[in-house]
Each structure stands twice: as structure tokens, then as C-alpha cells.
N, C-alpha and C. Protein backbone atom coordinates (compact mmCIF):
# COMPACT_ATOMS: atom_id res chain seq x y z
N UNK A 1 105.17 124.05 113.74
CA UNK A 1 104.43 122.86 113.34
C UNK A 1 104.22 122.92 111.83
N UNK A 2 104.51 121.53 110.93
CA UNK A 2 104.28 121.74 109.93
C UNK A 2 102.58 122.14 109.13
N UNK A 3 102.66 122.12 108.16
CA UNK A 3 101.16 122.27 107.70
C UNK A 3 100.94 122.03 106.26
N UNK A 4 99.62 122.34 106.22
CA UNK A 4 98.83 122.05 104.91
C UNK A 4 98.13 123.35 104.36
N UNK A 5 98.74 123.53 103.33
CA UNK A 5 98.49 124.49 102.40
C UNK A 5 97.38 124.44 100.71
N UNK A 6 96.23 124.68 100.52
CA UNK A 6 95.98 124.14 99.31
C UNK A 6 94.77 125.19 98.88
N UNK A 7 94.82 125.01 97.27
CA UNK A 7 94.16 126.20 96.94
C UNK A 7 93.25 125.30 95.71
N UNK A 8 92.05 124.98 96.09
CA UNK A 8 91.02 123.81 95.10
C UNK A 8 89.82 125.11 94.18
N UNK A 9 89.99 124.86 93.28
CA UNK A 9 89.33 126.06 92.12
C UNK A 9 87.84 125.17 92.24
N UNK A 10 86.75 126.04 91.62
CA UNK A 10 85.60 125.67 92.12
C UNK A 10 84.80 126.93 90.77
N UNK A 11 84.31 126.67 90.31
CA UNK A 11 83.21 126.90 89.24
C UNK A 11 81.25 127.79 89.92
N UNK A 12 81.17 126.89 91.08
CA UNK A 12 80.09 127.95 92.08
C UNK A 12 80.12 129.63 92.24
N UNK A 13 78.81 129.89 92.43
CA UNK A 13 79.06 131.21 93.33
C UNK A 13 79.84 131.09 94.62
N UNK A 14 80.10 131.98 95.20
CA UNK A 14 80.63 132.10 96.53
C UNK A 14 79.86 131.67 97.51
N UNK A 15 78.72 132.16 97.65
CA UNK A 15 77.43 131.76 98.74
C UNK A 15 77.21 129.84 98.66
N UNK A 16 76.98 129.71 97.56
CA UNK A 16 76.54 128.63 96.98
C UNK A 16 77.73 127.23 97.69
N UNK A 17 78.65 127.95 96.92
CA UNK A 17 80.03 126.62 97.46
C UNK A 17 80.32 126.82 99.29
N UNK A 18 80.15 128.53 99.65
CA UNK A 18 80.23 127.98 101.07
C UNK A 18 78.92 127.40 101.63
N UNK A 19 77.76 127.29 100.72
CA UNK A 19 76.83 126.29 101.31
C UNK A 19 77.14 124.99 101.49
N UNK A 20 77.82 124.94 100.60
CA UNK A 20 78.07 123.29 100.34
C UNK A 20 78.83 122.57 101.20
N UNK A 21 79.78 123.58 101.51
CA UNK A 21 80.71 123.53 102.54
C UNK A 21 80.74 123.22 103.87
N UNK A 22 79.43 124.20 104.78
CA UNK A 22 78.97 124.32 105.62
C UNK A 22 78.13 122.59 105.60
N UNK A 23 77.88 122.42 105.05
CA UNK A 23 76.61 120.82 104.44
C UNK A 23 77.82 119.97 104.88
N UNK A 24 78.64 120.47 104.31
CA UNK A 24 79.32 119.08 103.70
C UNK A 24 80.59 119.16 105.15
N UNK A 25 80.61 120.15 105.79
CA UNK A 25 81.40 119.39 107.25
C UNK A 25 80.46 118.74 108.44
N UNK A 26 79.18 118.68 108.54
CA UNK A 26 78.76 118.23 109.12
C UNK A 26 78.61 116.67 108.70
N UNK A 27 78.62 116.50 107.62
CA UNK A 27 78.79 114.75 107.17
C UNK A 27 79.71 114.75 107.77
N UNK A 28 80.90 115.07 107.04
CA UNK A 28 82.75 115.00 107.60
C UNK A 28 82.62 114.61 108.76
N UNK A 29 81.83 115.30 110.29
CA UNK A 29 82.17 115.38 111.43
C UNK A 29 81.37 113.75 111.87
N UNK A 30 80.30 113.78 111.25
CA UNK A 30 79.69 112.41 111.34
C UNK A 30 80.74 111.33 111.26
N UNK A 31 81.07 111.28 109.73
CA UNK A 31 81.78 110.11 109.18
C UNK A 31 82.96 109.58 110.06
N UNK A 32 83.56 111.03 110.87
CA UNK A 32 84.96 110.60 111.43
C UNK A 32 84.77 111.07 113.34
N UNK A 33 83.44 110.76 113.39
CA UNK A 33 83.46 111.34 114.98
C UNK A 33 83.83 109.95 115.90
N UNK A 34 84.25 108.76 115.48
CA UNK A 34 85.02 107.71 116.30
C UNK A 34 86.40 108.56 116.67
N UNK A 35 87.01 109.36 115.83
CA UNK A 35 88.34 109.63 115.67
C UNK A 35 88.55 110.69 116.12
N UNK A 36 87.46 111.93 115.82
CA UNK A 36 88.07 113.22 115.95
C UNK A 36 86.62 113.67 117.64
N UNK A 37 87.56 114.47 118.54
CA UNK A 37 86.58 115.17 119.44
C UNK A 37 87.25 116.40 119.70
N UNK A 38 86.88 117.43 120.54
CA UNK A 38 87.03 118.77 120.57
C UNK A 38 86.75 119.28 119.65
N UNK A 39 85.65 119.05 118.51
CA UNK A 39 85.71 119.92 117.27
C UNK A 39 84.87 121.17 118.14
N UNK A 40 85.47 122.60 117.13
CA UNK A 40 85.12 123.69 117.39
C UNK A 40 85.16 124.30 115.69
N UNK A 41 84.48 124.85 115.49
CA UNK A 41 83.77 125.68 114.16
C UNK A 41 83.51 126.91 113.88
N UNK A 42 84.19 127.73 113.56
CA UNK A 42 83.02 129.24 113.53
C UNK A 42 83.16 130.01 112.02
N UNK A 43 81.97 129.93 111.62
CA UNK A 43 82.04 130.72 110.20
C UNK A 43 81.84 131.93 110.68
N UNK A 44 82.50 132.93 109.48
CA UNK A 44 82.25 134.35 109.88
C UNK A 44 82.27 134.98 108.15
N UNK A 45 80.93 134.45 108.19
CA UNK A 45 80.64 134.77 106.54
C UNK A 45 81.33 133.21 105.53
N UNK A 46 82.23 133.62 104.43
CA UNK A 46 83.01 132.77 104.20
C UNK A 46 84.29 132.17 104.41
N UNK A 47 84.69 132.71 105.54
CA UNK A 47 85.76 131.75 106.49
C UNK A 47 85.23 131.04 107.55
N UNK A 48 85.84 129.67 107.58
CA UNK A 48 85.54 128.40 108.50
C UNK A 48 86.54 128.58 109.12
N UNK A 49 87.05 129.00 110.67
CA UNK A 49 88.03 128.60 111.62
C UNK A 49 87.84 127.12 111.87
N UNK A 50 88.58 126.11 112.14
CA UNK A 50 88.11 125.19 113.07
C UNK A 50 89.60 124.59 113.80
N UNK A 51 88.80 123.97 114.71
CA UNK A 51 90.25 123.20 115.59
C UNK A 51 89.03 121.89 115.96
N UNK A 52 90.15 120.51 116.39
CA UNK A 52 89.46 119.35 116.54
C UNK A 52 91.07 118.91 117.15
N UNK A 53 90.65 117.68 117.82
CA UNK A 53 91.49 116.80 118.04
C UNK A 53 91.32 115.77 117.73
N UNK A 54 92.51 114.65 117.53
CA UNK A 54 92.13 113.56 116.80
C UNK A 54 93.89 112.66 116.82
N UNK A 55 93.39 111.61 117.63
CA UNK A 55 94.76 110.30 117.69
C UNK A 55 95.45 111.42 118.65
N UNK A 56 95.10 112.49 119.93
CA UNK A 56 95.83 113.19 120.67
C UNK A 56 97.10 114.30 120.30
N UNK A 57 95.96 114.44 118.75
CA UNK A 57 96.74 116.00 118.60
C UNK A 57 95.87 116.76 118.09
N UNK A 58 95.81 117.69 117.96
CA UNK A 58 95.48 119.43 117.73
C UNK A 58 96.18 119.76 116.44
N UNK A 59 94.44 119.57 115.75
CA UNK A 59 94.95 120.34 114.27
C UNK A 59 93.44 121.40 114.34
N UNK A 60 94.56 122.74 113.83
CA UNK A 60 94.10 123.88 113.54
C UNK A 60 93.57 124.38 112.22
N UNK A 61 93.22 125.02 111.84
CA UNK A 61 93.31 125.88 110.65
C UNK A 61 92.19 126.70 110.12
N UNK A 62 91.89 127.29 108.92
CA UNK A 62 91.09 128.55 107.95
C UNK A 62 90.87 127.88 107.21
N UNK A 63 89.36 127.91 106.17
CA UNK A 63 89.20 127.15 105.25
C UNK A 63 88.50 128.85 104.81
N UNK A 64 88.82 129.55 103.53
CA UNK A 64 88.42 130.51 102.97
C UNK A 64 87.52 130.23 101.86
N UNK A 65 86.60 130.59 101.34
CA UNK A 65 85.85 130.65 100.40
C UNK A 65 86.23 131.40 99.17
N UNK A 66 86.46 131.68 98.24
CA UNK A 66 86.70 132.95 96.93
C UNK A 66 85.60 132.54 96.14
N UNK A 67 85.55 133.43 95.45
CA UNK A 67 84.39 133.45 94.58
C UNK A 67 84.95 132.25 93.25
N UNK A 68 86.15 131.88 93.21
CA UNK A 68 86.04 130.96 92.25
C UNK A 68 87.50 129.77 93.06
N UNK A 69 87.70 129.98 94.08
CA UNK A 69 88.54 129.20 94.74
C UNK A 69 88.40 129.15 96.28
N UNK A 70 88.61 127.78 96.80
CA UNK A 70 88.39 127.49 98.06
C UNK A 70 90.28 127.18 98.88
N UNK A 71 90.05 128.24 99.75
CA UNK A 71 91.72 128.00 100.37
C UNK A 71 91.44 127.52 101.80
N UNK A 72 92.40 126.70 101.43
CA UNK A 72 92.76 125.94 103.15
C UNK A 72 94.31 125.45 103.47
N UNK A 73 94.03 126.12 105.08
CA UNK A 73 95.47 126.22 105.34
C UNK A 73 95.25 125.01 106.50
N UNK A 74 95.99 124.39 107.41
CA UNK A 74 95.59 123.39 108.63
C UNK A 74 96.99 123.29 109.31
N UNK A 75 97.48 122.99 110.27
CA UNK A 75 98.37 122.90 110.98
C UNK A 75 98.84 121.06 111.13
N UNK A 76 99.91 120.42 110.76
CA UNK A 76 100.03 119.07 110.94
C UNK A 76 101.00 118.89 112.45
N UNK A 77 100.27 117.89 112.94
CA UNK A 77 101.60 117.65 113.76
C UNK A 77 102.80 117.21 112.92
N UNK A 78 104.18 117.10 113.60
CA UNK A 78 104.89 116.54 113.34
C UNK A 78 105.16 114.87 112.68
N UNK A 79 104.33 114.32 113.10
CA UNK A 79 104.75 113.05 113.36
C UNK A 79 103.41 112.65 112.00
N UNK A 80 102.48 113.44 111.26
CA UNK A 80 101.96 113.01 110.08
C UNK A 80 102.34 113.44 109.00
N UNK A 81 103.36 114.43 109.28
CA UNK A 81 103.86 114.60 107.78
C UNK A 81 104.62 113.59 106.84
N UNK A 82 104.88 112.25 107.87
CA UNK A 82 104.90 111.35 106.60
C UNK A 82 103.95 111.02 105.77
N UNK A 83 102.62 111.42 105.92
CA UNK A 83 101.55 110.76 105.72
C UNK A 83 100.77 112.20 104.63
N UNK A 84 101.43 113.14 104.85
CA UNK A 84 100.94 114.76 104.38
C UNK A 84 100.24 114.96 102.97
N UNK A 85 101.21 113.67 102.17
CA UNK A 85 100.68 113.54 100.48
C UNK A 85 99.41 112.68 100.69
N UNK A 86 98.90 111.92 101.62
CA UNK A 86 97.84 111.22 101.40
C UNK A 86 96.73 112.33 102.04
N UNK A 87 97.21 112.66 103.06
CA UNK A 87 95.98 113.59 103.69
C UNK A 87 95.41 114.65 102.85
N UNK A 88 96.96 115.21 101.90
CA UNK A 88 96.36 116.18 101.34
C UNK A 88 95.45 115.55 99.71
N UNK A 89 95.47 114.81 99.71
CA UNK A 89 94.88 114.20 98.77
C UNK A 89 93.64 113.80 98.94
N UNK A 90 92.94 113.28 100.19
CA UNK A 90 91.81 112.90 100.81
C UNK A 90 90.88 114.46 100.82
N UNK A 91 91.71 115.46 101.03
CA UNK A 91 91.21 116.76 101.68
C UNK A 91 90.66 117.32 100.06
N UNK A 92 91.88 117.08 99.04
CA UNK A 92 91.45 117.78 97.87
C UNK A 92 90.20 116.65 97.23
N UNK A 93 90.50 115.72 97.48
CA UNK A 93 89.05 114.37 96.80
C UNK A 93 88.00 115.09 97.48
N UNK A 94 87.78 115.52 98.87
CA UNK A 94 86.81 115.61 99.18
C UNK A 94 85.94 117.36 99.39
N UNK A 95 87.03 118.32 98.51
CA UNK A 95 86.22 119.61 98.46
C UNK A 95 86.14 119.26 97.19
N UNK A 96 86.76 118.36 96.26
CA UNK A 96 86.52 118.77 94.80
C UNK A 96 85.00 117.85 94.64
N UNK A 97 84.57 116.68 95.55
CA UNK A 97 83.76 116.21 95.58
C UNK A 97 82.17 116.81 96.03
N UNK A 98 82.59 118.07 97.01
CA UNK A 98 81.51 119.10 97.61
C UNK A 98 80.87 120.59 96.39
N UNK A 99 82.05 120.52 95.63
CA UNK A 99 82.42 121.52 94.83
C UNK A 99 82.15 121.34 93.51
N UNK A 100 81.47 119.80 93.51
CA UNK A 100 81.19 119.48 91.94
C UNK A 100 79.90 120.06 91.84
């Protein structure tokens, strides 16, 4: 399965930005819970596992914390990687927006 790879630099402490983080997916889950169900979550310090479904597929992935960079990896189905430059663009608008 294809995927999403991205590495968004961030100026915070570590604690601090995965606060923000933690804050700032529970809006996320708000804003898009018409769309997305099965969400599952588990921090373990500063890694976010999560899986959700959404339009009847299963996207996976790690969202890592660094002390001056935030990495996230996600799993795409097939059939949105036409769409991969916009998603990944929405994804980077919206940690660089958590991260300001």
C-alpha cells in the first residue's frame, strides 16, 4: 500500500509540541467525525499510533515527536494517491498550524 511520508520542523520543546498535538487531534477527530470512524489512538510518550477508517478504507500510521521535528508516516490506499499532493499538503497546513 502506498503511503505518506513527511518530516515538518517545529521550533517547541518536545513535551510542549506533543502537547499540542495531543490538543490538536482531538479537534481533527471532531472536525472530520461525519467521515472518519474506527479511530483508535495510543500515545506512548511521544509517538501517536493511530488507525481510523474513512470512505471504507483503513489508514494506518506513527506520528513521532523530535525535539525539533515532527515525523509522520500513514499508509494510503491505492485509489488516493491521486489525490496524495493535496492530502499531503492539508496534513503539513495543519501540524505547521499546531506547531506555530
Amino acid at each position: 500500500m502506498p503511503g505518506i511520508s513527511m518530516v515538518v520542523p517545529h521550533e517547541l520543546d518536545q513535551e510542549e509540541a506533543t502537547s499540542r498535538l495531543k490538543h490538536g487531534v482531538g479537534h481533527i477527530r471532531e472536525a472530520y467525525e461525519e467521515h472518519v470512524s474506527d479511530l483508535a489512538e495510543t500515545w506512548d510518550g511521544n509517538v501517536l499510533t493511530y488507525r481510523f477508517k474513512t470512505y471504507g478504507f483503513t489508514i494506518e500510521g506513527k506520528v513521532t515527536v523530535e525535539p525539533s521535528e515532527v515525523k509522520l508516516d500513514a499508509s494510503l490506499p491505492l485509489v488516493a494517491t491521486m489525490f496524495k499532493g493535496t492530502i499531503e499538503q492539508q496534513i503539513r497546513d495543519r501540524l505547521n498550524k499546531l506547531l506555530a
